[in-house]
Protein backbone atom coordinates (compact mmCIF):
# COMPACT_ATOMS: atom_id res chain seq x y z
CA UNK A 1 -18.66 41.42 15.28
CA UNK A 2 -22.31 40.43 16.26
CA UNK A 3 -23.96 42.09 12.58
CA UNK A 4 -27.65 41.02 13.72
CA UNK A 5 -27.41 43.08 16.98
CA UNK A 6 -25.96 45.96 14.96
CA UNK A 7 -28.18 45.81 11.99
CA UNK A 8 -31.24 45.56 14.45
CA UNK A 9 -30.05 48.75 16.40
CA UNK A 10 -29.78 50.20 12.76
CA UNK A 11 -33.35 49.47 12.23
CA UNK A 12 -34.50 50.65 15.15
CA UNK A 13 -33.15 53.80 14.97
CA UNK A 14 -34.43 54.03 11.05
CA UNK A 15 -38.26 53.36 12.84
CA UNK A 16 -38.25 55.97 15.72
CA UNK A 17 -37.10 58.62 12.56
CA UNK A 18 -39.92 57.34 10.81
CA UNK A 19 -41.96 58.11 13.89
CA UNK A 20 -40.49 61.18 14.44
CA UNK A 21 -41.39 62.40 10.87
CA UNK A 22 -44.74 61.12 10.77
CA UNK A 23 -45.32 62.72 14.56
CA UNK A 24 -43.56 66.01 13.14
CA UNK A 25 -45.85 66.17 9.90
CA UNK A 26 -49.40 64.84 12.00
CA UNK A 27 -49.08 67.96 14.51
CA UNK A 28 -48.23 70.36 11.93
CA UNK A 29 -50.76 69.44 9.86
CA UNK A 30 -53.38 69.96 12.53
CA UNK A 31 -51.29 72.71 13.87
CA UNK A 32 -50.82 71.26 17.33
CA UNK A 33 -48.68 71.47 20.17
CA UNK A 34 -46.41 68.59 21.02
CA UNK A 35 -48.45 67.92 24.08
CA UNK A 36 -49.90 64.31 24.96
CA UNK A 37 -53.48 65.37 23.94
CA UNK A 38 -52.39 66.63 20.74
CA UNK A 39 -50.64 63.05 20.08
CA UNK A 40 -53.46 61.33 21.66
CA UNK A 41 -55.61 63.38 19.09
CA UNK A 42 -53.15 62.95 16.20
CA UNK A 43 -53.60 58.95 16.58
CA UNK A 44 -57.39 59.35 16.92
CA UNK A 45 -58.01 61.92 13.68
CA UNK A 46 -55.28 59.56 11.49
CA UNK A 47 -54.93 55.81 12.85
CA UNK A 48 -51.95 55.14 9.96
CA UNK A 49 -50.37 57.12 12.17
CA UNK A 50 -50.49 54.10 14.62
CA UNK A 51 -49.18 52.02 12.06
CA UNK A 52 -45.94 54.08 12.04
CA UNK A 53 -45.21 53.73 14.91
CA UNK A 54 -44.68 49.92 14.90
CA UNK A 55 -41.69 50.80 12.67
CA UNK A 56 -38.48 50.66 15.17
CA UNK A 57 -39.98 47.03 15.96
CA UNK A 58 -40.87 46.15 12.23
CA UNK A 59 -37.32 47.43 11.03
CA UNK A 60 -35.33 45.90 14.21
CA UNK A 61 -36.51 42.59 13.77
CA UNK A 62 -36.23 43.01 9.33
CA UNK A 63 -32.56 43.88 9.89
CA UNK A 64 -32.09 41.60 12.70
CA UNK A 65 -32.41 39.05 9.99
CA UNK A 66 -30.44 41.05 7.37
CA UNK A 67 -27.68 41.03 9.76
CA UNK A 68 -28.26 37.50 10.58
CA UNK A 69 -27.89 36.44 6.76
CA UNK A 70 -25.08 39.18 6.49
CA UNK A 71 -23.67 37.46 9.36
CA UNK A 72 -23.54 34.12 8.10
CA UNK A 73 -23.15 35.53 4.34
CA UNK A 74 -19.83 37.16 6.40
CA UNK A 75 -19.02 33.92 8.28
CA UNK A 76 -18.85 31.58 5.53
CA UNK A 77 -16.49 33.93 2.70
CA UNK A 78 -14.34 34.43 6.44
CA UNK A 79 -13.98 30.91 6.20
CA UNK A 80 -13.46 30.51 2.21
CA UNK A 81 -11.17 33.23 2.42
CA UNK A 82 -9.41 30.93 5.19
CA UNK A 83 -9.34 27.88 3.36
CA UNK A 84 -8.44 29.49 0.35
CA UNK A 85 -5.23 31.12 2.08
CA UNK A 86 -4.57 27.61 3.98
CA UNK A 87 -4.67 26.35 0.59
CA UNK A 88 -2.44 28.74 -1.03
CA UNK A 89 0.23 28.37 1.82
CA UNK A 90 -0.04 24.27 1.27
CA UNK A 91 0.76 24.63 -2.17
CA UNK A 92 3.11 27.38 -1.86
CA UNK A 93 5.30 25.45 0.75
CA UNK A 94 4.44 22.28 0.62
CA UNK A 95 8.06 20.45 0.15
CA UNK A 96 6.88 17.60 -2.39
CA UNK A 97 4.94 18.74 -5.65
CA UNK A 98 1.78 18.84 -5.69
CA UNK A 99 -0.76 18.32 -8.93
CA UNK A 100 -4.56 18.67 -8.90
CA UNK A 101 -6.64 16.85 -12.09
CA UNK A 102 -10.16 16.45 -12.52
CA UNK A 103 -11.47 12.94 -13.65
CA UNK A 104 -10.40 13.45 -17.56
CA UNK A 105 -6.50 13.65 -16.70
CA UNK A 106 -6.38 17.85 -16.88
CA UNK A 107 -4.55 19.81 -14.55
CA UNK A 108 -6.43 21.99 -12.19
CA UNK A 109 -3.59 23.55 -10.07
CA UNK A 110 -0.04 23.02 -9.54
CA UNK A 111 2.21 23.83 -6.87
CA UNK A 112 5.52 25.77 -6.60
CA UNK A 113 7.42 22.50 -5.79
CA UNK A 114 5.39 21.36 -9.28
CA UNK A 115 7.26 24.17 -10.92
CA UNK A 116 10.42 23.41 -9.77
CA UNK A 117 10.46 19.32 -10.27
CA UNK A 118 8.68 19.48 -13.73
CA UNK A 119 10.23 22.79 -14.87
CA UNK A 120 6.93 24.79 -16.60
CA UNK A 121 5.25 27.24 -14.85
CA UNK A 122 1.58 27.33 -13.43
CA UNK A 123 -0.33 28.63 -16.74
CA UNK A 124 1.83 26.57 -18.82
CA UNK A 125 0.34 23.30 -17.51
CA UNK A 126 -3.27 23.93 -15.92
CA UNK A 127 -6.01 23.17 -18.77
CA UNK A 128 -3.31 20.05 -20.30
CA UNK A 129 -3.34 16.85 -19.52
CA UNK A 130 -0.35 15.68 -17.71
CA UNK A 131 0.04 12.41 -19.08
CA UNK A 132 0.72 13.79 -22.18
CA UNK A 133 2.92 16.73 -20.80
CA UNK A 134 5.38 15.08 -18.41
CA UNK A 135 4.89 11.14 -18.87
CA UNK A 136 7.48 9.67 -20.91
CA UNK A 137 5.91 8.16 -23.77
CA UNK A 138 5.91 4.48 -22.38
CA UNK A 139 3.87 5.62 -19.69
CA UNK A 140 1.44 7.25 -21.97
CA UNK A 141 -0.58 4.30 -22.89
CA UNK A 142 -0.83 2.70 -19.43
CA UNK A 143 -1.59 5.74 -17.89
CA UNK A 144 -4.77 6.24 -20.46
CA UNK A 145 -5.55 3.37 -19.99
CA UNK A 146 -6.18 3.83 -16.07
CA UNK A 147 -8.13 7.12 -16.42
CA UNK A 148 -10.47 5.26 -19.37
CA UNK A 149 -10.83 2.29 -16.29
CA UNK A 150 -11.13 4.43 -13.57
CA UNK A 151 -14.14 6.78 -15.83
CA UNK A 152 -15.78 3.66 -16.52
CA UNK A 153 -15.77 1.70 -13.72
CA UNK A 154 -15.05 3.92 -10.52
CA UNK A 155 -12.19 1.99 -10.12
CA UNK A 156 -8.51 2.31 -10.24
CA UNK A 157 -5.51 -0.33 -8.97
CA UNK A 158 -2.96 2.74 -8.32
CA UNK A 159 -4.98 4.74 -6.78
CA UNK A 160 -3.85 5.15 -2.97
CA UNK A 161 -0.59 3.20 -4.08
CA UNK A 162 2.93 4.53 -3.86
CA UNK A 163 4.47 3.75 -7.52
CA UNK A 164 8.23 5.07 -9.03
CA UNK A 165 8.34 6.19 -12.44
CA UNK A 166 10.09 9.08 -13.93
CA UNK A 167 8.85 12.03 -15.48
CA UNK A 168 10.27 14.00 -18.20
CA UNK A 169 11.61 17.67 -16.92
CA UNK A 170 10.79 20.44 -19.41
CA UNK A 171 14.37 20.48 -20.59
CA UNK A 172 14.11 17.23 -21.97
CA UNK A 173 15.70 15.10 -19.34
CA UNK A 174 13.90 12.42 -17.04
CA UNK A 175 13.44 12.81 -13.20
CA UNK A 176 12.97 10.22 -10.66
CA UNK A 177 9.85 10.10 -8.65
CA UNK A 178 7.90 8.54 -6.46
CA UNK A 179 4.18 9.62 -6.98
CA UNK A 180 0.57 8.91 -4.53
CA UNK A 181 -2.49 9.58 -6.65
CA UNK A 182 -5.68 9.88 -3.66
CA UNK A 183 -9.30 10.15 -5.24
CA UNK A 184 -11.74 12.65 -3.98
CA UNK A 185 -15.17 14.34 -4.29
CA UNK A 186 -15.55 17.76 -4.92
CA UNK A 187 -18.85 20.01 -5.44
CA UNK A 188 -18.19 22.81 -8.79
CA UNK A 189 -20.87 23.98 -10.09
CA UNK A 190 -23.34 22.13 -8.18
CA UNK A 191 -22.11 18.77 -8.86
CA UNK A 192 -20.06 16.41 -7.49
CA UNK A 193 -16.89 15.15 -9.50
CA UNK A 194 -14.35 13.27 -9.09
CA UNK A 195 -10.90 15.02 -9.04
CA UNK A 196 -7.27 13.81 -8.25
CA UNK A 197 -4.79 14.94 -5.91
CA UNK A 198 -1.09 13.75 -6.96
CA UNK A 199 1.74 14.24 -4.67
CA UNK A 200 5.41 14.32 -6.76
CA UNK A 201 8.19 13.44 -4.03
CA UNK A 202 11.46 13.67 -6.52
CA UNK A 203 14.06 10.33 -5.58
CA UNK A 204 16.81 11.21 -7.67
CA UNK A 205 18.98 11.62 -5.07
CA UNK A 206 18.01 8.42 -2.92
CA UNK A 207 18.38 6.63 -6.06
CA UNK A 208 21.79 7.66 -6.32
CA UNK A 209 22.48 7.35 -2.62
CA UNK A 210 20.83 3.49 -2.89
CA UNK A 211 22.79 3.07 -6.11
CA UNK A 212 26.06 4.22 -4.29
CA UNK A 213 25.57 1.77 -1.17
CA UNK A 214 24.18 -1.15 -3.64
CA UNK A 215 27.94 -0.74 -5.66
CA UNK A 216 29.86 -0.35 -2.37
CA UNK A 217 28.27 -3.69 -1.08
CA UNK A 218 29.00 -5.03 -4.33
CA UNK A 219 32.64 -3.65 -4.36
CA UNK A 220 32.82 -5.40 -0.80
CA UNK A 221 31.25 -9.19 -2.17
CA UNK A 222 33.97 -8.79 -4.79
CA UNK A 223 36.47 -8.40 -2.15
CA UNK A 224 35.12 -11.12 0.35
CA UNK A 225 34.97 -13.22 -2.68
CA UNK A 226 38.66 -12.78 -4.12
CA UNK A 227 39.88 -16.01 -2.82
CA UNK A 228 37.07 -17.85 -5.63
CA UNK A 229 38.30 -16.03 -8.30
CA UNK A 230 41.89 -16.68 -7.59
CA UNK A 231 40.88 -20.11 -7.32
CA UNK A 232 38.97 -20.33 -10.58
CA UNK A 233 41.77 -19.02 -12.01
CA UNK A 234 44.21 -21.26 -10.91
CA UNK A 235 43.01 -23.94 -12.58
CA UNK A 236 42.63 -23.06 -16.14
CA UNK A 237 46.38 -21.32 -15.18
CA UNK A 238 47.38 -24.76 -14.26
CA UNK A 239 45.72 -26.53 -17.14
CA UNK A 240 47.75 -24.00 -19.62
CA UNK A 241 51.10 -24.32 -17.88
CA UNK A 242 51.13 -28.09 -17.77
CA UNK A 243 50.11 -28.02 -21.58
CA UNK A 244 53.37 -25.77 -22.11
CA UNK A 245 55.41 -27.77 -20.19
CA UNK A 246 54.54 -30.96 -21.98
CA UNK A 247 55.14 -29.10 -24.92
CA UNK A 248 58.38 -27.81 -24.55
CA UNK A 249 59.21 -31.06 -23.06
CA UNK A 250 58.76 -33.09 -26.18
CA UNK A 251 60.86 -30.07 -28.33
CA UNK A 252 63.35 -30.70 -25.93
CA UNK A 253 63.89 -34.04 -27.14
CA UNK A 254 63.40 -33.24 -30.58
CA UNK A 255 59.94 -35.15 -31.31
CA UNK A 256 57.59 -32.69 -32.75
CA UNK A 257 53.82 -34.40 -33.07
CA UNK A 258 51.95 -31.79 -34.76
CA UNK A 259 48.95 -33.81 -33.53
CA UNK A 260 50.06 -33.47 -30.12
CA UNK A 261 51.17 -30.07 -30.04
CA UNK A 262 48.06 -29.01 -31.55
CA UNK A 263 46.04 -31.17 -28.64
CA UNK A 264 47.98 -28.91 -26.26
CA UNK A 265 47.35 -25.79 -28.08
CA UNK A 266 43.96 -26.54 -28.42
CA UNK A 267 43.77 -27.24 -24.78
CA UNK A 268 45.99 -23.93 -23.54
CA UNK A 269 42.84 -22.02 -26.06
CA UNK A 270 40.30 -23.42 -24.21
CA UNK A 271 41.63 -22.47 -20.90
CA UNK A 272 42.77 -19.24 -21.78
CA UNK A 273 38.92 -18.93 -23.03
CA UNK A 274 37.78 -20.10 -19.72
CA UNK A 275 39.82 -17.23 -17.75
CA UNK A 276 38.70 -14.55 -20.08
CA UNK A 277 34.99 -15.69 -19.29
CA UNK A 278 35.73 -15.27 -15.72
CA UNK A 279 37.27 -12.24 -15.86
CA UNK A 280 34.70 -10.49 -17.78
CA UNK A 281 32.05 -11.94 -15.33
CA UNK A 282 34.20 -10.36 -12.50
CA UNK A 283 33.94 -6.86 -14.78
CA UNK A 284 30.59 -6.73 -15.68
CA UNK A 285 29.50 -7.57 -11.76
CA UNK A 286 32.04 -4.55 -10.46
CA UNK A 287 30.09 -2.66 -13.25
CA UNK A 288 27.23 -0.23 -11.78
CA UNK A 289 23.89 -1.53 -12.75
CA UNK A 290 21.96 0.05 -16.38
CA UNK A 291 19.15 1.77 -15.52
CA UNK A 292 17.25 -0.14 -18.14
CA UNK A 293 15.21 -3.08 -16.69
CA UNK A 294 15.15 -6.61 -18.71
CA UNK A 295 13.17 -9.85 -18.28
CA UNK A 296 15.50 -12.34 -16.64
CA UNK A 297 15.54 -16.36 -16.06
CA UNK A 298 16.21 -16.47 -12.20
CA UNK A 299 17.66 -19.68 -12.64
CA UNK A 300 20.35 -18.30 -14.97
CA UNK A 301 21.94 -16.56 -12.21
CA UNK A 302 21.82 -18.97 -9.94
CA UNK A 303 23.79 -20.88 -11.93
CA UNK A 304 25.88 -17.96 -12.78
CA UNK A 305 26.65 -16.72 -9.22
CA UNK A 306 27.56 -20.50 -8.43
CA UNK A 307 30.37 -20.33 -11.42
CA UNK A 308 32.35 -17.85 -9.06
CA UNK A 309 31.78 -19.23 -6.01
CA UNK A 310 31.58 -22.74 -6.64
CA UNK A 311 34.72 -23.91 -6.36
CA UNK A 312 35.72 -22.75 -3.06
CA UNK A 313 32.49 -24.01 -2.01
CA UNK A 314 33.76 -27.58 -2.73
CA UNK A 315 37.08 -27.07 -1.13
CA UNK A 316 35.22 -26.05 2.31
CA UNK A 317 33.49 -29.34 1.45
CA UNK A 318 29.58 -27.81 0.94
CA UNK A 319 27.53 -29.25 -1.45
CA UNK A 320 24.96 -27.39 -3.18
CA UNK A 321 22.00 -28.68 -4.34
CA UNK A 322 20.08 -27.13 -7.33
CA UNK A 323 16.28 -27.59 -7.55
CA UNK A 324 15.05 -25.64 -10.71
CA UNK A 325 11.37 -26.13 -11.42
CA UNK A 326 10.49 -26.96 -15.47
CA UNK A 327 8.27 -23.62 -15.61
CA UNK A 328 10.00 -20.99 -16.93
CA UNK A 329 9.04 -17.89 -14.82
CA UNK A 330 10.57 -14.70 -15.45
CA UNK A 331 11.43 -11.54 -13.61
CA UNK A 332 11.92 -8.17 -14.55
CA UNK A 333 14.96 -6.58 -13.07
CA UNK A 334 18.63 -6.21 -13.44
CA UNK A 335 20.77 -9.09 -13.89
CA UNK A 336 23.73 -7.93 -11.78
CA UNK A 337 21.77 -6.91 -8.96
CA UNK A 338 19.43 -10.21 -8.25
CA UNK A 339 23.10 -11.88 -8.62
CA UNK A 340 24.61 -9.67 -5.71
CA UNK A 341 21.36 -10.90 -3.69
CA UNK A 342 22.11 -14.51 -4.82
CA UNK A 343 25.58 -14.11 -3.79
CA UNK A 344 24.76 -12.60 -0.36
CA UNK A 345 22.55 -15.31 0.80
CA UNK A 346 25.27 -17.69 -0.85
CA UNK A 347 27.88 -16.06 1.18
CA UNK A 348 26.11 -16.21 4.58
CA UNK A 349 24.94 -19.82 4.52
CA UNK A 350 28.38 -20.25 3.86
CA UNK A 351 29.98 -18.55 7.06
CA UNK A 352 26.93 -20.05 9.14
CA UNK A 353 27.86 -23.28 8.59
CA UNK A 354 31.48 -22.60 8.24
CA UNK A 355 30.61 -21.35 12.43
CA UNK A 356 28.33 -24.52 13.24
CA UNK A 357 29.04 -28.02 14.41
CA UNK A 358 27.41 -29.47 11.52
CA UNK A 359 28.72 -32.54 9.83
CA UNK A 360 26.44 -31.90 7.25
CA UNK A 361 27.35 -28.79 4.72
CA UNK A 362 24.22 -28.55 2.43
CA UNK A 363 22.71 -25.29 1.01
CA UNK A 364 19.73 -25.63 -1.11
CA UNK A 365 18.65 -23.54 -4.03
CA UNK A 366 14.96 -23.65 -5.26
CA UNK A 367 13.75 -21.34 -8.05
CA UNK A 368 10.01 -22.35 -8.82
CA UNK A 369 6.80 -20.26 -10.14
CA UNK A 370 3.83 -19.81 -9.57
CA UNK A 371 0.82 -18.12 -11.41
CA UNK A 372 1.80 -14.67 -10.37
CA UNK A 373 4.93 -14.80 -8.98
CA UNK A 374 8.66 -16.61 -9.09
CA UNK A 375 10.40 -17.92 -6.07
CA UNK A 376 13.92 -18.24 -5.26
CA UNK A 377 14.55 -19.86 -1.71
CA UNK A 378 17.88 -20.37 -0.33
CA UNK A 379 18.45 -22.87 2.43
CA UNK A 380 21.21 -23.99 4.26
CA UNK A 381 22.46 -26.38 7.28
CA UNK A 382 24.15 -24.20 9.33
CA UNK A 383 21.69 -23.91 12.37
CA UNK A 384 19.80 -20.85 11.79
CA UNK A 385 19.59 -17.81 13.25
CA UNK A 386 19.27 -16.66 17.11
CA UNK A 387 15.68 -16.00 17.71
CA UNK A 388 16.29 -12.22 18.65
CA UNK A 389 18.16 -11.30 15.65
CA UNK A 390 15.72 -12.45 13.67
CA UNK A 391 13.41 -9.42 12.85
CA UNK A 392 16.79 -7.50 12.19
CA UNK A 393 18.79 -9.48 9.97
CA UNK A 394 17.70 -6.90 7.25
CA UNK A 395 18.64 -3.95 9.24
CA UNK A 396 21.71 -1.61 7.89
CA UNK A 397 24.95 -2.41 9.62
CA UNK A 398 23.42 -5.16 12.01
CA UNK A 399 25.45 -8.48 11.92
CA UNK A 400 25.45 -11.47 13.83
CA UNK A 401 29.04 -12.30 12.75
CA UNK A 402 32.52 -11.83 14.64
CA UNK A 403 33.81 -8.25 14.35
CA UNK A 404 35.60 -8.19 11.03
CA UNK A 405 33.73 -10.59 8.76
CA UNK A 406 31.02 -8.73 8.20
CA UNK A 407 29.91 -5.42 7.22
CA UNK A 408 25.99 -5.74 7.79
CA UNK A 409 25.29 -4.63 4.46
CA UNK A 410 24.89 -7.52 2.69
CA UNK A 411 21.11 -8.39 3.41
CA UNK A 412 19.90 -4.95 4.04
CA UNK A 413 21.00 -4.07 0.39
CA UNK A 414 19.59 -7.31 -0.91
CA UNK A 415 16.35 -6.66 0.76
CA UNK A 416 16.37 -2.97 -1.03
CA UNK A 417 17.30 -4.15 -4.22
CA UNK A 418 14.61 -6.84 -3.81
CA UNK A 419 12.24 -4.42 -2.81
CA UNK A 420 12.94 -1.59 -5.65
CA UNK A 421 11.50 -5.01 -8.34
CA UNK A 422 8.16 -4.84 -6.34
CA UNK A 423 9.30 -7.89 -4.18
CA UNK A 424 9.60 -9.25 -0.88
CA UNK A 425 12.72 -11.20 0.97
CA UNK A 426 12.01 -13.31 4.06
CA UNK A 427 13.92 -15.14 6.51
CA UNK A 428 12.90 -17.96 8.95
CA UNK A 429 14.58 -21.00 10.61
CA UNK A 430 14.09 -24.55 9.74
CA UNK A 431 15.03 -27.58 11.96
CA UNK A 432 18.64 -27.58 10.43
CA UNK A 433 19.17 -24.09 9.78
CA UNK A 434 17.80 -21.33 8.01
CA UNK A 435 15.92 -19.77 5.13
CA UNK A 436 15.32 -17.00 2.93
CA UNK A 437 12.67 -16.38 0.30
CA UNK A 438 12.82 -13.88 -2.54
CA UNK A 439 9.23 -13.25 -3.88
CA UNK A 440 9.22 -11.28 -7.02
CA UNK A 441 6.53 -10.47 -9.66
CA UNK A 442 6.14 -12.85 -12.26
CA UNK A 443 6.30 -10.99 -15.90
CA UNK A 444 5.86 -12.70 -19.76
């Protein structure tokens, strides 16, 4: 509706009664006719009478401009009133959670999903800091620490950054998450402030779908690798039943050494030792990963990974070389899982070259660090990898292998599980075959 054009009509018609009365009360007073003399005279005898009459101009054009500011005055809460319900539908329906925090930590607004991933209603958390109301306490600190940074400086490494943490649910129990924090300017009160928009997106259930793939994959290496172990096994087996037979052998004939049988006792202990260790390696891979993260010596599962595999690995006559740099760089992660990946890359070098007219069987581990970061490469001679499956060796279910000895799991889970430590897998070709990279953060 045009309000100027209405408001001026309004005022128009307000001046010609104004007129009218002061026309009405000029001729009465001078007890005239309504004639045009009489008006003519009337104007003449009282000139304010001329005045009035400017009024349907005077009051058009004033409440043209009332309607003009009414219009705008009308425009603008049209358009708050539309952002605000935009607003409220965003929040109401927006499927991740959504958390708004001025520049001390505080919660502004919440949205439904909010309620429903944290547990506490709207007025429960707006006016309280979150940190302190849904962080677990071992994010506390850090996450103080950022706003005190961010106050100070202007300046923030996670904002605009995709990080996963967990949160604790009002119940008690801790939620999965995967949280954006975006920075922005907004105008209260005449100022401008800094507030912060954080968007929840709850992961539980990829986690346990990624967890579920990462122990099938692992269920599968155990499988693929079930000729090692029954080869490791054999020979501490063999060790203990040649120590028994000797034995027996010399209380057949009726000369006990108790030196001798206690060599061969000693001997069947150590072996029997030796299987247990194997076995329990076997259990604790098949194990699903703990949840709790530890600081790890790369190097220590390379050489641990190579204790299952490495005899077979001699008998299809590959050598493996070991190249461990003297700084210690650590990684944080679990143990079990950066041993799957180790095993993985183990496994394909070893059908590559197993498939390549190589006379030369090598594969080459490196673990060295760096100032920020630890590297584990894995090389190999078996003639790389065809130019067009090589963007797509990390892609689910894609295999370059025969049909039937291979599942295309094996490096798409590696590259997830390297990815969920904050790290990055790469493979390339070198002039004898190929070679990946594992890039992971460095921690003390």
């Amino acid at each position: 509706m045009n309000y100027a054009l209405k408001y001026s009509l309004l005022g128009m018609f307000f001046g010609w009664f104004f007129v009218g009365a002061a026309w009405f009360f000029g001729l009465h007073y001078v007890d005239g006719m309504p004639t045009f003399a009489s008006i003519i005279q009337m104007h003449v005898d009282n000139p304010v009478i001329g005045i009035v009459d400017t009024a349907p101009v005077v009051l058009g054009i004033s409440f043209y401009f009332l309607g003009s500011a009414y219009q705008s005055l009308y425009a603008k809460n049209k358009e708050s009133e539309d952002n605000s319900a935009r607003f409220n539908a965003l929040m109401n329906s927006a499927f991740d959670a959504i958390v708004i925090m001025d520049q001390r930590g505080v919660v502004v607004d919440i949205s439904r999903a909010a309620e429903t991933i944290l547990g506490y209603e709207r007025q429960d958390v707006i006016g309280k800091k979150l940190s302190t109301l849904v962080f677990p306490s071992r994010y506390q600190g850090d996450t103080d620490h950022g706003l005190n940074i961010f106050t100070q400086t202007a300046e923030s490494p996670t904002i605009g950054q995709r990080l996963e943490v967990e949160v604790v649910h009002r119940d008690g129990h801790e939620v999965s998450v995967e949280v954006a924090i975006e920075k922005h300017r907004v105008l209260a009160d005449g100022q401008a402030n800094s507030a912060f928009v954080g968007f929840i997106h709850d992961i539980t259930a990829r986690k346990a779908t990624a967890a579920q793939i990462i122990q099938a994959s692992k269920l599968a290496t155990l499988g693929e690798m079930a000729t090692s172990v029954a080869h490791e096994l054999n020979q501490p087996l063999s060790v203990i039943r040649m120590a028994a037979g000797f034995g027996r052998k010399k209380l057949a004939e009726g000369v006990v050494d108790p030196e001798y049988l206690e060599n061969k006792l000693e001997k069947i202990e150590a072996q029997t030792l030796r299987a247990a260790v194997i076995i329990d390696h076997m259990r604790m891979f098949g194990r699903k990963a703990n949840e709790d993260l530890e600081a790890i010596d790369p190097r220590t599962i390379v050489l641990r990974a190579l204790d299952l595999v490495g005899g077979p690995l001699r008998l299809a006559q590959i050598e493996v070389v070991t190249e461990f740099a003297e700084d210690r760089g650590l990684v944080l992660g679990h143990p079990i899982q950066i041993e799957q990946v180790i095993l993985n890359l183990i496994a394909n070098a070893r059908d590559a070259m197993d498939e390549s007219d190589s006379e030369s069987k090598i594969i080459t581990l490196r673990v060295f660090a760096a100032e920020q970061s630890v590297y584990i490469v894995a090389e190999d001679t078996g003639g790389g990898i065809p130019e067009d499956a090589l963007q797509r060796v990390f892609e689910p279910f894609y295999t370059t292998k025969e049909m039937g000895k291979g599942t295309g799991l094996g490096l798409s889970v590696s590259y997830g599980i390297v990815r969920d430590m904050n790290g990055a897998i790469a493979a390339e070709n070198t002039e004898a075959g190929a070679r990946f990279t594992i890039t992971l953060p460095r921690v003390n």
